[in-house]
Protein backbone atom coordinates (compact mmCIF):
# COMPACT_ATOMS: atom_id res chain seq x y z
CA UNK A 1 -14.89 -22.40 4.59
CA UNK A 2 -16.90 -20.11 6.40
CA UNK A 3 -16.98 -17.59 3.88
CA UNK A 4 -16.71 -17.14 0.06
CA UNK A 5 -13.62 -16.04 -1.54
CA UNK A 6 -15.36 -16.18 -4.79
CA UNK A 7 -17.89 -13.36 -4.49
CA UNK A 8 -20.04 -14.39 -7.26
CA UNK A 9 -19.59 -18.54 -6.39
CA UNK A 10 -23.29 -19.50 -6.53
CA UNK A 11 -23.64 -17.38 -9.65
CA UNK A 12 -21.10 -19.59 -11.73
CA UNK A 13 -22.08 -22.97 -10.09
CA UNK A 14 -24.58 -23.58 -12.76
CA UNK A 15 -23.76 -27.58 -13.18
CA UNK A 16 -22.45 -29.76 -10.48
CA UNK A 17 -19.33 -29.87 -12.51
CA UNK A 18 -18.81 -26.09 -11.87
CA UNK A 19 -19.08 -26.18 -8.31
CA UNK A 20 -16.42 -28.78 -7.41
CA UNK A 21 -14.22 -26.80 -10.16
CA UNK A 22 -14.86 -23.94 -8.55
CA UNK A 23 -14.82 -25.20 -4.89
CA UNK A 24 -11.04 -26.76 -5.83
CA UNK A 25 -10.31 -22.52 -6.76
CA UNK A 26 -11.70 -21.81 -3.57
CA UNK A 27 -9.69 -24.10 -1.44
CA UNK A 28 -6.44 -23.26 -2.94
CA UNK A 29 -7.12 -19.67 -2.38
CA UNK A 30 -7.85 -21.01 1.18
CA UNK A 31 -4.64 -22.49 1.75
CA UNK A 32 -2.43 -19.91 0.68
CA UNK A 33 -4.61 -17.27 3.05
CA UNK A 34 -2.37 -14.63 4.58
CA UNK A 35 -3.19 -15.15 7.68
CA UNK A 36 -3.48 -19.22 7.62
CA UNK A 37 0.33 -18.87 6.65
CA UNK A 38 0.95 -16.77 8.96
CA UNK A 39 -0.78 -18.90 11.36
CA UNK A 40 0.78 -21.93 10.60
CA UNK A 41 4.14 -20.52 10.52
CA UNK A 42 4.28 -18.29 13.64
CA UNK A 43 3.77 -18.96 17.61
CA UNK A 44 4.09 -17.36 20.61
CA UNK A 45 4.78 -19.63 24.00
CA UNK A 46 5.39 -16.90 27.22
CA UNK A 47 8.75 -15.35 26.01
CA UNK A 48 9.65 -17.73 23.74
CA UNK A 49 8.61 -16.81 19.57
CA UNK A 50 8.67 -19.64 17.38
CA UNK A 51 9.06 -19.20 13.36
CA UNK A 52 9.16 -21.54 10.92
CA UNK A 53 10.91 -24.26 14.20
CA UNK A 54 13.21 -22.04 14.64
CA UNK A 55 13.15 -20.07 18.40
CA UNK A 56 13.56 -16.80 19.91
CA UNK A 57 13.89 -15.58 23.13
CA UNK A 58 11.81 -12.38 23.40
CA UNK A 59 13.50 -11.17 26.52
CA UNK A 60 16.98 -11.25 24.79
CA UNK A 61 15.46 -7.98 22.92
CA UNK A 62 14.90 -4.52 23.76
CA UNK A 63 12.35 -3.64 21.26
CA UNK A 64 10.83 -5.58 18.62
CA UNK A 65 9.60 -3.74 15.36
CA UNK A 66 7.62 -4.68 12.54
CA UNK A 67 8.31 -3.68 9.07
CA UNK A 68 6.77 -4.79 5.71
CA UNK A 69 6.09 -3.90 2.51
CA UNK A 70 4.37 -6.35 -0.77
CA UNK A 71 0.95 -7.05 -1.46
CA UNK A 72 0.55 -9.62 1.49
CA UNK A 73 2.74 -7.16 4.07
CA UNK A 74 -0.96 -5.36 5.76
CA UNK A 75 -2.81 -8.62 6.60
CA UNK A 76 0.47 -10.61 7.63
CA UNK A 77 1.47 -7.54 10.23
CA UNK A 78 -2.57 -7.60 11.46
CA UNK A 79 -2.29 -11.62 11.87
CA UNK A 80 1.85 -10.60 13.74
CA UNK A 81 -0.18 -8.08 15.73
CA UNK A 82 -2.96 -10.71 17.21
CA UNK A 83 0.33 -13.33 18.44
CA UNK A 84 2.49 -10.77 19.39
CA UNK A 85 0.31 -7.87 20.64
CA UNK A 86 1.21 -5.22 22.67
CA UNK A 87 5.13 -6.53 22.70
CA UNK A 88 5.67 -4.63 19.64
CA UNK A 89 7.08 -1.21 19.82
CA UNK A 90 6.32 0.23 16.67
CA UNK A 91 6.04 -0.57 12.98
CA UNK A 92 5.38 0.29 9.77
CA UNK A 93 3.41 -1.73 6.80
CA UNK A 94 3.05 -0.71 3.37
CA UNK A 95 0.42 -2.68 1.08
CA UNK A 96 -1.99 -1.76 -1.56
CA UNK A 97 -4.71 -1.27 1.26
CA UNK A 98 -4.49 -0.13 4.90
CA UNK A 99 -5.80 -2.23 7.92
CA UNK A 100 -7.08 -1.40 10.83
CA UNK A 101 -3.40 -2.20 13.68
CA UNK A 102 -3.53 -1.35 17.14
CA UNK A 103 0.56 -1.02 17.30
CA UNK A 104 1.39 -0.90 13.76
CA UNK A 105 0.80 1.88 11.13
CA UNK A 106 0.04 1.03 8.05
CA UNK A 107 -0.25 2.45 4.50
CA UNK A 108 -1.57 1.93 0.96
CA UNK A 109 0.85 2.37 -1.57
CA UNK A 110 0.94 2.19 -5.66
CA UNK A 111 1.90 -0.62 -7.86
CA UNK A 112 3.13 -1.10 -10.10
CA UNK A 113 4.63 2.62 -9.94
CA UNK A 114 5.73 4.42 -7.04
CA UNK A 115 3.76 7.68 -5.67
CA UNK A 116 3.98 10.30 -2.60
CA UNK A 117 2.38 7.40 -0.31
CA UNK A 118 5.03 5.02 -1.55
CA UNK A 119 8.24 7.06 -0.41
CA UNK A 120 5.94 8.57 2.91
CA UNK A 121 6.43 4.93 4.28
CA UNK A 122 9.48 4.03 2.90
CA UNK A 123 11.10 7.81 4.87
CA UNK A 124 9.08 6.21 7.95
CA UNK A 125 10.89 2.93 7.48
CA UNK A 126 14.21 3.73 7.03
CA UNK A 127 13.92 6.00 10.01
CA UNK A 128 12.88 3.03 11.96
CA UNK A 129 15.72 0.86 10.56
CA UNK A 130 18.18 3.90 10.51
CA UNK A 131 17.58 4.21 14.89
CA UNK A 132 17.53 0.47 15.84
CA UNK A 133 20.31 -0.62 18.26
CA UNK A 134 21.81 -4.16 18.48
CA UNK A 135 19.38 -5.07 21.31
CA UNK A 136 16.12 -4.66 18.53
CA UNK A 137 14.30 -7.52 16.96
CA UNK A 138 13.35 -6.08 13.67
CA UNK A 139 10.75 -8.64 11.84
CA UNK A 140 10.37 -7.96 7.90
CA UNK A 141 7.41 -8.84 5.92
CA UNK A 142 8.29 -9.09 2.55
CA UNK A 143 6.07 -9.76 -0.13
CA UNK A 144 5.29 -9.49 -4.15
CA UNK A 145 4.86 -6.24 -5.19
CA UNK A 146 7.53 -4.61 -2.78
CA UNK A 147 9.78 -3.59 -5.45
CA UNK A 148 7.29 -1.13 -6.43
CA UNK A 149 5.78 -0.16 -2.91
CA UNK A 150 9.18 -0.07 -0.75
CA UNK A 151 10.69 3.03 -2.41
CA UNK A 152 13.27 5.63 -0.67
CA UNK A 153 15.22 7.80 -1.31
CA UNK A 154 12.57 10.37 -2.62
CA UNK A 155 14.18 10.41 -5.94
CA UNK A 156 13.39 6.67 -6.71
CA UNK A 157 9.31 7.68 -7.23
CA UNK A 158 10.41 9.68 -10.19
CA UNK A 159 13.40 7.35 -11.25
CA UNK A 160 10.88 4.07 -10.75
CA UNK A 161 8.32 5.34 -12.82
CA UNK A 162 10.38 5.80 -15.52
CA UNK A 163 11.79 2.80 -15.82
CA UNK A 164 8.83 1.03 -15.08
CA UNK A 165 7.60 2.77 -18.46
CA UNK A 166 10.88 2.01 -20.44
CA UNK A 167 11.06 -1.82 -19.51
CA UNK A 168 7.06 -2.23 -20.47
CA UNK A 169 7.90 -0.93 -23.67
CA UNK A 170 11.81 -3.30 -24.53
CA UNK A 171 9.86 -6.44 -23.07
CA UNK A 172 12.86 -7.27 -20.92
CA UNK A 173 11.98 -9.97 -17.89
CA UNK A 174 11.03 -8.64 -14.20
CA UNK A 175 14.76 -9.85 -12.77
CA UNK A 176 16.30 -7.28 -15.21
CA UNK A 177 14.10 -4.92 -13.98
CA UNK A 178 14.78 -5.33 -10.73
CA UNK A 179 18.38 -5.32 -10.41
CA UNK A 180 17.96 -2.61 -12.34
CA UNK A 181 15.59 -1.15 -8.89
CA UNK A 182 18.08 -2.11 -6.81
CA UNK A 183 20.90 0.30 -7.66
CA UNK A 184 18.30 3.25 -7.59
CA UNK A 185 17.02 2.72 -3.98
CA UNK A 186 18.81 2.66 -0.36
CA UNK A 187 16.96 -0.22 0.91
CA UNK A 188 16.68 -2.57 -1.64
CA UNK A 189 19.64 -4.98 -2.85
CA UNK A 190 20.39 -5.84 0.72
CA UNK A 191 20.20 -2.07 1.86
CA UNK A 192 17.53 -2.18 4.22
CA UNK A 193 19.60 -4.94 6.19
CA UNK A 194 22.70 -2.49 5.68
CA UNK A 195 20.57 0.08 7.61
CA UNK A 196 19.19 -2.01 10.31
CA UNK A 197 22.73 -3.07 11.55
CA UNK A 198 23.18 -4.69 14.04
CA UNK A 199 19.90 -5.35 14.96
CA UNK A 200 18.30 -8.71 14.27
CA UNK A 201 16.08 -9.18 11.38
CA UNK A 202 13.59 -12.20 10.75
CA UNK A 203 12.76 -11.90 6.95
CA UNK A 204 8.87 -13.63 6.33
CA UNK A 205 9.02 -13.42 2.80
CA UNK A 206 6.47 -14.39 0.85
CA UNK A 207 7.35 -15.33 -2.38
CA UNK A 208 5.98 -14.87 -5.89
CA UNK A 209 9.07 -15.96 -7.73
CA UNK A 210 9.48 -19.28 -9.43
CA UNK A 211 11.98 -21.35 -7.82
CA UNK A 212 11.64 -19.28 -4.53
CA UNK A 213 14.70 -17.27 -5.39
CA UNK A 214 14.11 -14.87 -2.26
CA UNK A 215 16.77 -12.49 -3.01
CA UNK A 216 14.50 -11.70 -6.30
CA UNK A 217 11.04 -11.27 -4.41
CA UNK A 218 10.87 -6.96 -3.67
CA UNK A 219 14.20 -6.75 -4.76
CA UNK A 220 15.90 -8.36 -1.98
CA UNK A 221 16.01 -5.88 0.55
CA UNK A 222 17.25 -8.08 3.31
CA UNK A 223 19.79 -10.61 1.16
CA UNK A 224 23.15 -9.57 -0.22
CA UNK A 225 22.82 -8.38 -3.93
CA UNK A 226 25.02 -10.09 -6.73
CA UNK A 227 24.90 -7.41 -9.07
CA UNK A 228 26.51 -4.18 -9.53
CA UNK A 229 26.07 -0.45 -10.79
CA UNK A 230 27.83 -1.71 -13.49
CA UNK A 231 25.37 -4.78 -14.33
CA UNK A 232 22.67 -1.96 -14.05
CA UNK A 233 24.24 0.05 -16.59
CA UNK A 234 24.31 -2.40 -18.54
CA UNK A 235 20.92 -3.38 -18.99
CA UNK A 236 19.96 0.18 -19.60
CA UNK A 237 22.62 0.87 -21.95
CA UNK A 238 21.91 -2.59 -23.93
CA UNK A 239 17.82 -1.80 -23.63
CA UNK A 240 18.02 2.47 -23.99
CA UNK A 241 16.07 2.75 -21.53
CA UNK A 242 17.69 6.40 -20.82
CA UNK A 243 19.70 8.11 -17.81
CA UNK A 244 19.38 7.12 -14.00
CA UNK A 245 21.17 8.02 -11.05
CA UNK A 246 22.37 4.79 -9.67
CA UNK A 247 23.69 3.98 -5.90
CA UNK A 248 26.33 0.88 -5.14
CA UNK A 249 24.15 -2.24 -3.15
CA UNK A 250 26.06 -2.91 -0.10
């Protein structure tokens, strides 16, 4: 490794003992590197996009889009932007810090409670999703943290707070809160796939779930939710965690 992930490495490698601890830290944090996974997982040959073995031919689309949203979404859509370059049409990232994209906007959001900047990007990216035709390629970064940072309609900043504050203080687990999430947003739960039909979506997800249960990680925005308003009542009848306006997953 080039560079140090660990800023203050040589200041902890005191005994030889230290170092090869800390150089084993180093190398995991290494090989779980945004863009290395991206790397390793994505390709471009001519027209031909290649993801995870599985292939796509780029003239069969009109447009392609990027859209993301998680922790990981602004450096995965800058390491998307160097394979697929000027082919993309538009997108829009939201992460805890903005990158520098030639083709791709990006924004920093709040975690773990939803602000202005929050629904700002999520408006942008349901418009996005909301005026894609069946001929679009629509690829979707999703990533820890997205449950929090992909928030529309407006009234789920006010509505996510809140619970965010009523679940810290009932000590319920992060599932219940978010199936709770997904009946106050249009894009979570499945929704944002509900909106981008019938244009194709690639999900990269990136997951922070034990047991890689992807329909968990950000909510599930592109997977089918199992739950329903009245699961979500429920758990905030059961935990008082107070009134919400709930919407139907599709």
């Amino acid at each position: 490794m080039n560079k140090r992930l660990i800023k203050n490495f040589d200041e902890l490698a005191t005994t030889p003992n230290r170092k090869i601890a800390l150089e084993i830290v180093e190398a995991g944090f290494d090989a779980i590197s945004t863009e290395k996974v991206v790397n390793s997982s994505v390709s471009l040959a001519g027209n031909f996009l290649f993801i995870k073995g599985k292939e796509y031919n780029l003239t069969k689309f009109k447009e392609i889009k990027i859209i993301g949203f998680g922790k990981s979404s602004c450096q995965a859509a800058l390491a998307l932007e160097k394979i697929l370059g000027s082919r993309i049409k538009e997108g829009i990232v939201i992460g805890l810090h903005k990158v520098a994209c030639e083709y791709i906007e990006t924004f920093a959001g709040t975690h773990p409670k939803p602000s202005k900047s929050n629904i700002e990007a999520g408006k942008k990216i349901y418009e996005i999703l909301n005026q894609s035709q069946k001929d679009d390629l629509i690829i979707v970064i999703v990533s820890g943290g997205g449950s929090a940072l992909l928030c529309y309609p407006e009234s789920e900043v006010y509505q996510g707070a809140k619970l965010y504050d009523a679940f810290l203080k009932c000590g319920k687990t992060i599932t219940e809160i978010n199936n709770v999430r997904k009946h106050l947003s249009l894009l979570k739960g499945g929704g944002l796939a509900k909106v981008a039909y019938p244009a194709t979506i690639i999900g990269l997800i990136f997951s922070d779930v034990p047991g890689d249960i992807f329909e968990d990680v950000a909510s599930g925005p592109t997977y089918k939710d199992k739950t329903t308003i009245a699961d979500a009542k429920k758990i905030i009848v059961e935990n008082n965690l107070g009134e919400f306006d709930l919407i139907e997953t599709p």
